[in-house]
Protein backbone atom coordinates (compact mmCIF):
# COMPACT_ATOMS: atom_id res chain seq x y z
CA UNK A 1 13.89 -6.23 -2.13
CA UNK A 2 16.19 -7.72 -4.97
CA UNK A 3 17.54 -10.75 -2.50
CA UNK A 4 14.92 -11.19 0.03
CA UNK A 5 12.55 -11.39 -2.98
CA UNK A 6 14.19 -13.92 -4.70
CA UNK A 7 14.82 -15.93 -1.78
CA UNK A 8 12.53 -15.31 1.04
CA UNK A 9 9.30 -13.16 -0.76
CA UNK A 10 6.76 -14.30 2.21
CA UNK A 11 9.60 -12.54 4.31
CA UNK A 12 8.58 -9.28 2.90
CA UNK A 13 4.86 -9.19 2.86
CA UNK A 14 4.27 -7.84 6.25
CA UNK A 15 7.03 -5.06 5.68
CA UNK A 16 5.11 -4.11 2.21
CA UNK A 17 1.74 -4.14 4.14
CA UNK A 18 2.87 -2.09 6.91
CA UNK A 19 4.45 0.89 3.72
CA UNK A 20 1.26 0.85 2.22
CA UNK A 21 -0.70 1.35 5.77
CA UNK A 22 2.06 3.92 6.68
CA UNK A 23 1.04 5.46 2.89
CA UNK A 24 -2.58 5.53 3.70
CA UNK A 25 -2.46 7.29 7.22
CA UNK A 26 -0.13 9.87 5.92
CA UNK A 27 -2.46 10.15 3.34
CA UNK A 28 -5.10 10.76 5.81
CA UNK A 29 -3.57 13.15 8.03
CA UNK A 30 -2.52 15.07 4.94
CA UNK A 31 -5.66 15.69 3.09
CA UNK A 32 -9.18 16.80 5.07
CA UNK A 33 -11.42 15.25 2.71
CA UNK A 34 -9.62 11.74 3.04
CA UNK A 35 -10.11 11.66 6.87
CA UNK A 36 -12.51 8.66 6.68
CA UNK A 37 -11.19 5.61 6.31
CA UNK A 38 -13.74 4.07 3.00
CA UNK A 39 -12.50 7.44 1.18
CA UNK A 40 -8.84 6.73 1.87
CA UNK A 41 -9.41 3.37 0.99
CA UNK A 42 -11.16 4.34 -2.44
CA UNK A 43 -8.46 7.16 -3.31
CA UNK A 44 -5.77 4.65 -2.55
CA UNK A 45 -7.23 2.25 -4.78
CA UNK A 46 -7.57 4.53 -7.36
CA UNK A 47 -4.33 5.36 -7.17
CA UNK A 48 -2.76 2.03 -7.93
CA UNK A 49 -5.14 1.74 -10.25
CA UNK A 50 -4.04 4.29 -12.13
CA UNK A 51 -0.28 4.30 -11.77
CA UNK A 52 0.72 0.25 -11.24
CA UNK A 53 3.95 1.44 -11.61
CA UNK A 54 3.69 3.87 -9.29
CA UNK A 55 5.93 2.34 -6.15
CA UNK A 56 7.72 -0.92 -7.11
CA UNK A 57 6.85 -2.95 -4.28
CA UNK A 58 2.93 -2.68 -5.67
CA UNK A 59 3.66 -5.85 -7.91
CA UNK A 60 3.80 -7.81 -4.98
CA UNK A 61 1.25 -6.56 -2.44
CA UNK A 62 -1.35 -3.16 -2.43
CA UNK A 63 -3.71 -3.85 0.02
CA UNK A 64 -2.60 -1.25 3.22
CA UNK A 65 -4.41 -3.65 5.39
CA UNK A 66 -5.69 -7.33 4.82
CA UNK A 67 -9.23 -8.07 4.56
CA UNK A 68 -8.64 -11.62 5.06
């Protein structure tokens, strides 16, 4: 992340996005209650919420998929 961020950051984004959607599902499968998607979506904002600092790509993109 150190080079291809300092160089080539748009490079990254869709490898960030597809973590954090690779986060979510596993998140999904994992826990029952988080089967829907909106109450994935809400604990997962939550999360980074809570702990910003939580995975270190997070500064630079959180959203598991676009909306936009």
């Amino acid at each position: 992340m150190a080079y291809y961020g300092a160089f080539y950051r748009s490079a990254l984004y869709p490898v960030l996005q597809r973590i954090n959607s690779y986060l979510v599902r596993w998140m999904r499968r994992k826990y029952k209650r988080l089967r829907s998607k909106r109450k994935a979506l809400d604990t997962w904002w939550r999360i980074i919420t809570d702990y910003p600092r939580g995975l270190i790509h997070w500064k630079w993109t959180v959203n598991p998929w676009r909306t936009g």
